[in-house]
Protein backbone atom coordinates (compact mmCIF):
# COMPACT_ATOMS: atom_id res chain seq x y z
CA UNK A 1 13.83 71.68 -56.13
CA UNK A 2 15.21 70.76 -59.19
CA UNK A 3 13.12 69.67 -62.10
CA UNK A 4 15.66 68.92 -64.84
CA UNK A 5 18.23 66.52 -65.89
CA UNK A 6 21.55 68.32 -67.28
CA UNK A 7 23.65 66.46 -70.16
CA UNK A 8 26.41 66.17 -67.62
CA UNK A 9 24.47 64.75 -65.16
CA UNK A 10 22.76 62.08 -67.25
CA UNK A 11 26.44 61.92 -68.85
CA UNK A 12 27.96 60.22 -65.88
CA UNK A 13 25.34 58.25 -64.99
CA UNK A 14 25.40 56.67 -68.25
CA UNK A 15 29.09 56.41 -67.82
CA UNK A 16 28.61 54.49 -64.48
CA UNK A 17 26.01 52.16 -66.07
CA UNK A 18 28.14 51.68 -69.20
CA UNK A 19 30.66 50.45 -66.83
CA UNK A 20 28.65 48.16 -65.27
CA UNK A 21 27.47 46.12 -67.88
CA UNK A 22 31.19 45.94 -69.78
CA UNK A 23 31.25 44.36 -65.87
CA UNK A 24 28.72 41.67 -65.69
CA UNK A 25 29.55 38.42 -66.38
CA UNK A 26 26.78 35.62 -65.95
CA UNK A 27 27.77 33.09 -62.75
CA UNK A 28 24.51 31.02 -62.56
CA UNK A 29 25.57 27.43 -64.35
CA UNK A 30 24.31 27.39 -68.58
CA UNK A 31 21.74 24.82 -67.66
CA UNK A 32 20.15 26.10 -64.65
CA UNK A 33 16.63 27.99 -64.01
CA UNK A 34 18.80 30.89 -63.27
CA UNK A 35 20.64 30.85 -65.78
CA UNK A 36 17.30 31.64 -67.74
CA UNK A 37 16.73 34.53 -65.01
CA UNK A 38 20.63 36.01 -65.57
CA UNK A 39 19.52 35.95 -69.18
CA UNK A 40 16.57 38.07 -68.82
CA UNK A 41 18.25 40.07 -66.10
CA UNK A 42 20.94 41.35 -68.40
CA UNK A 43 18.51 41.51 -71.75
CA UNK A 44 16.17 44.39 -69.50
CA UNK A 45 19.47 46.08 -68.58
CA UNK A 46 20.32 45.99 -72.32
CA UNK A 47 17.29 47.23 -73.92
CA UNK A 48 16.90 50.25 -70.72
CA UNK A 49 20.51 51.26 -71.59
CA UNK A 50 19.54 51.33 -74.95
CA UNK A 51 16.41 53.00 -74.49
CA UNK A 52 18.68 55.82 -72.19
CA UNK A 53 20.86 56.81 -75.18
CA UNK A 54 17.79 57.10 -77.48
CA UNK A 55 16.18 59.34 -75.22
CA UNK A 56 19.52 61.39 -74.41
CA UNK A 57 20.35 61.15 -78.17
CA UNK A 58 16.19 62.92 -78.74
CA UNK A 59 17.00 65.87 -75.80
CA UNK A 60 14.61 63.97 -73.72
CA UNK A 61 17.14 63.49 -70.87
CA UNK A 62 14.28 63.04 -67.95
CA UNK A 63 13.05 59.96 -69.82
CA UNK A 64 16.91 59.17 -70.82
CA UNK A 65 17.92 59.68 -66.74
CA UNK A 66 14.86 57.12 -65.67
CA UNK A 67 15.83 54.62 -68.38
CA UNK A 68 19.53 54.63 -67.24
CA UNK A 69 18.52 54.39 -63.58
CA UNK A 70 15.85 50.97 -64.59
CA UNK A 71 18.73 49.68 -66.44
CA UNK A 72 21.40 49.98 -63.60
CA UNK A 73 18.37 48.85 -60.98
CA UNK A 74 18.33 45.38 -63.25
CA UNK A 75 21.88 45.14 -62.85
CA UNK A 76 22.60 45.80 -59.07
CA UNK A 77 19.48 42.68 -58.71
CA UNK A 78 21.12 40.88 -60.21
CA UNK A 79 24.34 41.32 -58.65
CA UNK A 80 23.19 41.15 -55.16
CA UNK A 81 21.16 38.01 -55.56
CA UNK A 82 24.15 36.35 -57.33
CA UNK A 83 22.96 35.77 -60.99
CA UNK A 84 25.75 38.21 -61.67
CA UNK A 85 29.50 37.91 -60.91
CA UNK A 86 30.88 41.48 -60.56
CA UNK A 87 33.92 40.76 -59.07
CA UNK A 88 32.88 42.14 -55.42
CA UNK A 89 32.64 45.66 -57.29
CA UNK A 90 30.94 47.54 -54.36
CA UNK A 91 31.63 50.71 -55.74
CA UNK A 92 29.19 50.19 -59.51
CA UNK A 93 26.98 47.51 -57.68
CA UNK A 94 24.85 47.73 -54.14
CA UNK A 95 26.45 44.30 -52.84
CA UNK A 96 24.37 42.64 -49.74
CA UNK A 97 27.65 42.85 -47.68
């Protein structure tokens, strides 16, 4: 078992999250109630992505690894419940079909 994150691991994960959110664009309508959810959805990515490279930028890659992960779990919601248009990207985002 394996009880430690290494800088290239956490590395390409926040590669593959990076590239997810220069991804995202917002598809619900300016107006709508999800709109407001797409909003929020994208802020929480945001602010975990940010929080990742603090961590990773502090040594503290097991805190920087779960950040990244919340960050790209806020993304892939949004994606597969269709607040978020990412261009049928199956490969960055965990599509329903």
């Amino acid at each position: 078992m394996r009880d430690t994150i290494s800088k290239e691991h956490l590395d390409r994960y926040l590669s593959i999250t990076k590239r997810a959110l220069e991804k995202v664009t917002i598809s619900a309508p300016e107006r709508s109630f999800n709109r407001k959810l797409a909003d929020s959805f994208l802020e929480m990515a945001r602010t975990y992505f940010s929080d990742a490279k603090h961590f990773a930028e502090q040594g503290d890659y097991v805190n920087a690894f779960a950040s990244v992960n919340y960050a790209h779990g806020w993304l892939d919601c949004g994606a597969r419940i269709g607040l978020f248009d990412v261009g049928q990207d199956d490969q960055l985002f965990t599509l329903y079909e």
